[in-house]
PDB file of N, CA and C in Angstrom:
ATOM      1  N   UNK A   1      13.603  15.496   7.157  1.00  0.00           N
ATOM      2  CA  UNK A   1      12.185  15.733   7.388  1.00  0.00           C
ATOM      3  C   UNK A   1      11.929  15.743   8.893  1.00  0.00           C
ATOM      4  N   UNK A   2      11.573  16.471   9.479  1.00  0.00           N
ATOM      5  CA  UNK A   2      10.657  16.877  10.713  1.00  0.00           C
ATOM      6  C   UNK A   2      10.025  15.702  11.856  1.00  0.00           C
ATOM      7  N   UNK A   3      10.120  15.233  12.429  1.00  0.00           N
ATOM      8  CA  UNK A   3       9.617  13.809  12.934  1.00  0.00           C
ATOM      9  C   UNK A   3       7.852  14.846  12.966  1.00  0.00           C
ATOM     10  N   UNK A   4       7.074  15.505  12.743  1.00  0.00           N
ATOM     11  CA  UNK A   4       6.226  16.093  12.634  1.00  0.00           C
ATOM     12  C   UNK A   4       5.217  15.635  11.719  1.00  0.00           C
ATOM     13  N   UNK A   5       6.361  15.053  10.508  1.00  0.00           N
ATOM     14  CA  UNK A   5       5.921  15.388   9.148  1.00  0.00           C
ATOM     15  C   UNK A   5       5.906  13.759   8.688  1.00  0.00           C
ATOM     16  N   UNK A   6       6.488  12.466   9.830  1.00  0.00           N
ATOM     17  CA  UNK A   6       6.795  11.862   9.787  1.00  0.00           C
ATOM     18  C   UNK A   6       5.902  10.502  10.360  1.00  0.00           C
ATOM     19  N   UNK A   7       5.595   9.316   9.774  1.00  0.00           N
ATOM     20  CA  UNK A   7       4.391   8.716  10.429  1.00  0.00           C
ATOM     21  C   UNK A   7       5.175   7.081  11.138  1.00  0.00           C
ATOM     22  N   UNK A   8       5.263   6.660  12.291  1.00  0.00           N
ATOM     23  CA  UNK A   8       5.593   6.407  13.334  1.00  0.00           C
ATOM     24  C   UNK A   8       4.874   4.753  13.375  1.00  0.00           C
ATOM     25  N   UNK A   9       5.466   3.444  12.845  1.00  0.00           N
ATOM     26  CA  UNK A   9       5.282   2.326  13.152  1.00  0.00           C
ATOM     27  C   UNK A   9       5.791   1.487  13.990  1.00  0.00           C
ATOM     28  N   UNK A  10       4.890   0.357  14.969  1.00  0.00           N
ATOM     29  CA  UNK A  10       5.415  -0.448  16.119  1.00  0.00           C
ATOM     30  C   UNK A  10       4.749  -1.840  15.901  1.00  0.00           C
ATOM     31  N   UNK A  11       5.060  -2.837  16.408  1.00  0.00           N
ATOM     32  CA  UNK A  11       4.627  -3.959  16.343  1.00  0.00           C
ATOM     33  C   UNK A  11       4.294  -4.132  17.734  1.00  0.00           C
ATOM     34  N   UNK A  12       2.822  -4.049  17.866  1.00  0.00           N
ATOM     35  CA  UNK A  12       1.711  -3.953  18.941  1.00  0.00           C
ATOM     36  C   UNK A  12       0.921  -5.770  18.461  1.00  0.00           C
ATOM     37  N   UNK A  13       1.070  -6.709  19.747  1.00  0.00           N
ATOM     38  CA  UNK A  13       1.075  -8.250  19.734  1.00  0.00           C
ATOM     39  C   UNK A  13       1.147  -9.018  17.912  1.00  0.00           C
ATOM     40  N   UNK A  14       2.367  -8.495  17.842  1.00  0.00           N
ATOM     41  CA  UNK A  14       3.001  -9.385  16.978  1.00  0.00           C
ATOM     42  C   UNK A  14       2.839  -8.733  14.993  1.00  0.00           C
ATOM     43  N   UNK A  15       1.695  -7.813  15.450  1.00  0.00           N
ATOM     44  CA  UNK A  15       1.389  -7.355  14.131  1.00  0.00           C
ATOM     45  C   UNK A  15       1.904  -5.721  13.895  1.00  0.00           C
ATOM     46  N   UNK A  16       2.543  -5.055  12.747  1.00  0.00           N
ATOM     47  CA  UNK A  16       2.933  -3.946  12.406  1.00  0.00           C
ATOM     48  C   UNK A  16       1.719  -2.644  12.564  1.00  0.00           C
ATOM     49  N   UNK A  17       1.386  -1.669  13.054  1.00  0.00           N
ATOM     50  CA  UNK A  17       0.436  -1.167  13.420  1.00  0.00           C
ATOM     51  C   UNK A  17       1.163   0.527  13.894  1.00  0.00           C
ATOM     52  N   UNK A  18       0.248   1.449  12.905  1.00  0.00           N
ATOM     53  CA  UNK A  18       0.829   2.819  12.741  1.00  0.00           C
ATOM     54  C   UNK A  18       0.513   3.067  14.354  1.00  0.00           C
ATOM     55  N   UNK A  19       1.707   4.071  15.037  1.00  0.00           N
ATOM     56  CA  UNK A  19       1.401   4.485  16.087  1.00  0.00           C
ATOM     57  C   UNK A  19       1.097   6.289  16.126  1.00  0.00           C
ATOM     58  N   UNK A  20       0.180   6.670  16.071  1.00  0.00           N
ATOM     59  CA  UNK A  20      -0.758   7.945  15.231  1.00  0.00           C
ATOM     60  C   UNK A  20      -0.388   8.694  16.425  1.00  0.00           C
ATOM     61  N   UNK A  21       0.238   8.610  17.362  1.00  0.00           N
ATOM     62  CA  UNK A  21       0.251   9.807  18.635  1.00  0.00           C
ATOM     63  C   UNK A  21       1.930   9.498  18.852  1.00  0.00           C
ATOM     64  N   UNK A  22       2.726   8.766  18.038  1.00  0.00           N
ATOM     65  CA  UNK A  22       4.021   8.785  18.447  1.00  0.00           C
ATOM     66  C   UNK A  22       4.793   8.491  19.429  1.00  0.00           C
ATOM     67  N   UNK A  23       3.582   7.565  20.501  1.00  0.00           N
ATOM     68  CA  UNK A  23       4.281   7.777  22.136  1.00  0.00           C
ATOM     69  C   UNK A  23       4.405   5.933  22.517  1.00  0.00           C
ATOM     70  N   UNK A  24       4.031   5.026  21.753  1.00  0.00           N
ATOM     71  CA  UNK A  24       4.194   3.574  22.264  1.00  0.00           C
ATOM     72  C   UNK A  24       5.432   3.194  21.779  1.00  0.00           C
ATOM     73  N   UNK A  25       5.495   3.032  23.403  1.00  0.00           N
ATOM     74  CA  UNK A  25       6.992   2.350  24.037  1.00  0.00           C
ATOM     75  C   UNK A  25       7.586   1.391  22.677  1.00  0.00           C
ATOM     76  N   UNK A  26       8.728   1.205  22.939  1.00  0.00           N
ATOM     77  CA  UNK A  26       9.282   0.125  22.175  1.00  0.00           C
ATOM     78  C   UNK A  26      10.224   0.366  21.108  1.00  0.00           C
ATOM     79  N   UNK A  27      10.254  -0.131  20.065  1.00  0.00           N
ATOM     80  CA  UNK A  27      11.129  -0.193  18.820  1.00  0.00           C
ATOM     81  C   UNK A  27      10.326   0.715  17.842  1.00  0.00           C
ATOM     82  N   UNK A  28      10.426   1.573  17.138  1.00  0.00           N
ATOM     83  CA  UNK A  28       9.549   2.337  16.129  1.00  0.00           C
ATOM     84  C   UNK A  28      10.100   2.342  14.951  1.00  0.00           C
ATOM     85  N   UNK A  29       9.574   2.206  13.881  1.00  0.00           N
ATOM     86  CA  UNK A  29      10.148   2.282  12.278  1.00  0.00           C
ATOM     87  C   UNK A  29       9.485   3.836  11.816  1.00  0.00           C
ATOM     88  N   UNK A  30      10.062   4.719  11.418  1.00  0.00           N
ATOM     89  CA  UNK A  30       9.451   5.406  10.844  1.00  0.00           C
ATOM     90  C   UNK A  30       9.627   6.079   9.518  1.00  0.00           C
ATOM     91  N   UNK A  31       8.515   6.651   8.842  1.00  0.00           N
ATOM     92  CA  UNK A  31       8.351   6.733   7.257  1.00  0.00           C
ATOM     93  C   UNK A  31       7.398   8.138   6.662  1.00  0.00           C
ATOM     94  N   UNK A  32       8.621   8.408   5.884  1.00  0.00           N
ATOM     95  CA  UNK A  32       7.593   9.443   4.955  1.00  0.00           C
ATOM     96  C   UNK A  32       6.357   9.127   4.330  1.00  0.00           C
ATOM     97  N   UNK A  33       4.553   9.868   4.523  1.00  0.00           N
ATOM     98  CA  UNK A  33       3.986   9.304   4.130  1.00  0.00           C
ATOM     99  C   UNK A  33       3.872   9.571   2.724  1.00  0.00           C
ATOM    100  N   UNK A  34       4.666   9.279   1.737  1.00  0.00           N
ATOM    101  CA  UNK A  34       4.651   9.354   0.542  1.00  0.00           C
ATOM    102  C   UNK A  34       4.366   8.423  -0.216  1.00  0.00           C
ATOM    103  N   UNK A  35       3.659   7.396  -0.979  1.00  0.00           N
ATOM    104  CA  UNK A  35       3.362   6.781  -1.608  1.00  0.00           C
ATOM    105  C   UNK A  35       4.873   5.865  -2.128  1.00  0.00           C
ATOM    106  N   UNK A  36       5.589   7.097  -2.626  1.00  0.00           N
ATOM    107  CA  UNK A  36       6.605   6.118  -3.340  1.00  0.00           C
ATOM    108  C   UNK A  36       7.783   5.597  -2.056  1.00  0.00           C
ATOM    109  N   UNK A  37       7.786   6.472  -1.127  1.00  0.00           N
ATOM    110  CA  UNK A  37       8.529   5.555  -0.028  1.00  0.00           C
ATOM    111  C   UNK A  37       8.067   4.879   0.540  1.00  0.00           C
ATOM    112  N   UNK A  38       6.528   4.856   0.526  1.00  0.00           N
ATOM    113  CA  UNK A  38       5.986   3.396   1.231  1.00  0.00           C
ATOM    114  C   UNK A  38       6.504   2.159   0.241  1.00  0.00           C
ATOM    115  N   UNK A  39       5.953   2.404  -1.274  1.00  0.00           N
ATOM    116  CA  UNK A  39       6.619   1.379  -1.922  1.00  0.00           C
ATOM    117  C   UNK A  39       8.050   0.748  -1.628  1.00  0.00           C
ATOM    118  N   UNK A  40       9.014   1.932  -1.742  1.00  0.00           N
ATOM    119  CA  UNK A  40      10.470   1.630  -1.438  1.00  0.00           C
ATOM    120  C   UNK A  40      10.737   0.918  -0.424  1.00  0.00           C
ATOM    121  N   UNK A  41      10.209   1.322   0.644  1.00  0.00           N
ATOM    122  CA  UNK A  41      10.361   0.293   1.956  1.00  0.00           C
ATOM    123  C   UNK A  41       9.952  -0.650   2.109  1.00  0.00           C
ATOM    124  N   UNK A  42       8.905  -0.993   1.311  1.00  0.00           N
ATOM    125  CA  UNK A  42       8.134  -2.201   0.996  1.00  0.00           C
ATOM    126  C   UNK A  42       9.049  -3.125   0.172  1.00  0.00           C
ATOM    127  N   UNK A  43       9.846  -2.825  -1.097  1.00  0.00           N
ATOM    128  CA  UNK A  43      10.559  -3.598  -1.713  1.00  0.00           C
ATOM    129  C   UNK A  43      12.108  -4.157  -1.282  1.00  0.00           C
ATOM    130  N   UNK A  44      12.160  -2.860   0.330  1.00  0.00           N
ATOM    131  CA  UNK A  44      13.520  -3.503   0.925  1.00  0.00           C
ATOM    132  C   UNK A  44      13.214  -4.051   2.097  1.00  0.00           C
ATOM    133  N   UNK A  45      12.180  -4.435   2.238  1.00  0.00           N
ATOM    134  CA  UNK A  45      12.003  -4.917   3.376  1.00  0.00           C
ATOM    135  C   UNK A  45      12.235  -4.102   5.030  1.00  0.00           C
ATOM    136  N   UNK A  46      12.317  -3.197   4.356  1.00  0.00           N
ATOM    137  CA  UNK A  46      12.699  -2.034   5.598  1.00  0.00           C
ATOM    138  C   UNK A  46      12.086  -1.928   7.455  1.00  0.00           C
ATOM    139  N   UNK A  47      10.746  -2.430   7.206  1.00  0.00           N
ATOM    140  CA  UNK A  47      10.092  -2.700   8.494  1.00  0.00           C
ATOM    141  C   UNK A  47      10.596  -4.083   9.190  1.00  0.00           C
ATOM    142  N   UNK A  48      10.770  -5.162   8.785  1.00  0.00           N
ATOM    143  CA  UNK A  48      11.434  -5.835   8.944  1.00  0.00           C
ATOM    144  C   UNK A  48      13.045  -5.874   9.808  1.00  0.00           C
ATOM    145  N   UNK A  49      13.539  -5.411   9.072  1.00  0.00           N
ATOM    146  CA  UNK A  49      15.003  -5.279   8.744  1.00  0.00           C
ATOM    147  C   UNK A  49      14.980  -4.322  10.574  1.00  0.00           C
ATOM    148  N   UNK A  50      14.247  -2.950  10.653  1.00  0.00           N
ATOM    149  CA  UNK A  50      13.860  -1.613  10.727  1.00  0.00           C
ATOM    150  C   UNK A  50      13.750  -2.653  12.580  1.00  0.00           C
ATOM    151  N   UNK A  51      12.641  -3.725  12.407  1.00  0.00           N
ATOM    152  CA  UNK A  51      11.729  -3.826  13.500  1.00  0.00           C
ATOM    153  C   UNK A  51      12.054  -5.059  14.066  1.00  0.00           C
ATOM    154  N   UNK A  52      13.780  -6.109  13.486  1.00  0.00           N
ATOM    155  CA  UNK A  52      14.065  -7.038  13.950  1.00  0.00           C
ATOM    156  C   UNK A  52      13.734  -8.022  14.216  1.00  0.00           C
ATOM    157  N   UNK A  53      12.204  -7.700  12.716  1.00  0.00           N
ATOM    158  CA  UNK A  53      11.670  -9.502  13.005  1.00  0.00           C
ATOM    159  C   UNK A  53      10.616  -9.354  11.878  1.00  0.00           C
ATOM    160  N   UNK A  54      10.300 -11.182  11.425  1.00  0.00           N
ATOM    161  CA  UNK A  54       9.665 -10.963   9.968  1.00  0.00           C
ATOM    162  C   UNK A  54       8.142 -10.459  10.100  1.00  0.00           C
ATOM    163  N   UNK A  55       7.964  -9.876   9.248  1.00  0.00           N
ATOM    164  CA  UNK A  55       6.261  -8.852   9.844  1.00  0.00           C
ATOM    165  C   UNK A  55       5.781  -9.063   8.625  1.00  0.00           C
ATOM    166  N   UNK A  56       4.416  -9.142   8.619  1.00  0.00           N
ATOM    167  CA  UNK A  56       3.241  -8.912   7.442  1.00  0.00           C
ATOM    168  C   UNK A  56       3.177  -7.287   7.381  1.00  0.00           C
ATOM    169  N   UNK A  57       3.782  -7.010   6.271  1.00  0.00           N
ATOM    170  CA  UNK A  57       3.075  -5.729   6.300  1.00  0.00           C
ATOM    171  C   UNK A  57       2.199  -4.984   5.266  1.00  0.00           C
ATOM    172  N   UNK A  58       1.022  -6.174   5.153  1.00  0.00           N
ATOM    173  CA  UNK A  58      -0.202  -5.678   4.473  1.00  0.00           C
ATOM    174  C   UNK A  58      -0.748  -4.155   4.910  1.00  0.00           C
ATOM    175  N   UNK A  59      -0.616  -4.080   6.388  1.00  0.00           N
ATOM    176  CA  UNK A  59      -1.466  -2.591   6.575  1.00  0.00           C
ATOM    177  C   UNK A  59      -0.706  -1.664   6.039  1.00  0.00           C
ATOM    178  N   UNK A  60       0.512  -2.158   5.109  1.00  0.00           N
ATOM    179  CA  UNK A  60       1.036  -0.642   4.452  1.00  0.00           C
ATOM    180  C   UNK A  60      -0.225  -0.675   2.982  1.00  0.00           C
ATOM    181  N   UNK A  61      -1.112  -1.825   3.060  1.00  0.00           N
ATOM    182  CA  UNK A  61      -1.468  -1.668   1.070  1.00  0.00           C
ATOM    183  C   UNK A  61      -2.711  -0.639   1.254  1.00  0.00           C
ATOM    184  N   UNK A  62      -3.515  -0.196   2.555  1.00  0.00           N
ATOM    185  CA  UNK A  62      -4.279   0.805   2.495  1.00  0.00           C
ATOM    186  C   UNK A  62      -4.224   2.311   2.734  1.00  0.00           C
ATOM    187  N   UNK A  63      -2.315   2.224   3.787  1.00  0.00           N
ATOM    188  CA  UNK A  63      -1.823   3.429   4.286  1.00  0.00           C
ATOM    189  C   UNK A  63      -1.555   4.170   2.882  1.00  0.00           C
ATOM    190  N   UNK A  64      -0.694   3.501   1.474  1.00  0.00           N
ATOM    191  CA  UNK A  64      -0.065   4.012   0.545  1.00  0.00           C
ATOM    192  C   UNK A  64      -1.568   4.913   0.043  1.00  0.00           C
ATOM    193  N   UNK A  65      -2.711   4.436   0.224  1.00  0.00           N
ATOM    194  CA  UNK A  65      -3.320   4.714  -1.122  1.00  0.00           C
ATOM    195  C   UNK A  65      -3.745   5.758   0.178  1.00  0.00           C
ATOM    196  N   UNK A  66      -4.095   5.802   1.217  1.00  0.00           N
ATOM    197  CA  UNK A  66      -4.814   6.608   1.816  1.00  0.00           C
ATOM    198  C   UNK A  66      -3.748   8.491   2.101  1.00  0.00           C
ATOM    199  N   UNK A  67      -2.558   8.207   1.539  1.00  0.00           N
ATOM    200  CA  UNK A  67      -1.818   9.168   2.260  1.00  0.00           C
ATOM    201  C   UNK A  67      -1.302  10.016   0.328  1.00  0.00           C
ATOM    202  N   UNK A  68      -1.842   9.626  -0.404  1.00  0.00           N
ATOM    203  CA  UNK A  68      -1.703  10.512  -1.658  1.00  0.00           C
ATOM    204  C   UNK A  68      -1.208  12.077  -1.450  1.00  0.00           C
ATOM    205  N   UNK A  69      -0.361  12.061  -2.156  1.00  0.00           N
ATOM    206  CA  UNK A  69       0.229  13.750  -2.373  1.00  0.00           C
ATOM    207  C   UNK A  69       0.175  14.299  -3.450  1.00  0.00           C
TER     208      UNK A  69
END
């Protein structure tokens, strides 16, 4: 998939937080916005794992529903 097509997460002071222009510095996790790979990454812990440290990642429970296909 296209880094185009592709939606771009960073941990901006301590919390997981979509980076919507693709350009903040740092470590980036990134993810198809598909519903069922948000789930998937959600059940492997992937941002985590992805971002080298333990993260809340509640702001995925409004991204899933908001990015429907």
């Amino acid at each position: 998939t296209p880094a185009t097509e592709l939606v771009r997460f960073v941990v901006a002071d301590g919390v997981l937080q979509q980076d919507a222009a693709h350009s903040s510095s740092g470590r980036g996790a990134w993810l198809h916005p598909h519903p069922r790979c948000v789930d998937l990454a959600r059940r492997r812990g992937a941002f985590s794992r992805s971002l080298r440290r333990k993260l809340d990642d509640s702001v995925l429970d409004g991204f899933a529903a908001s990015k429907e296909i």
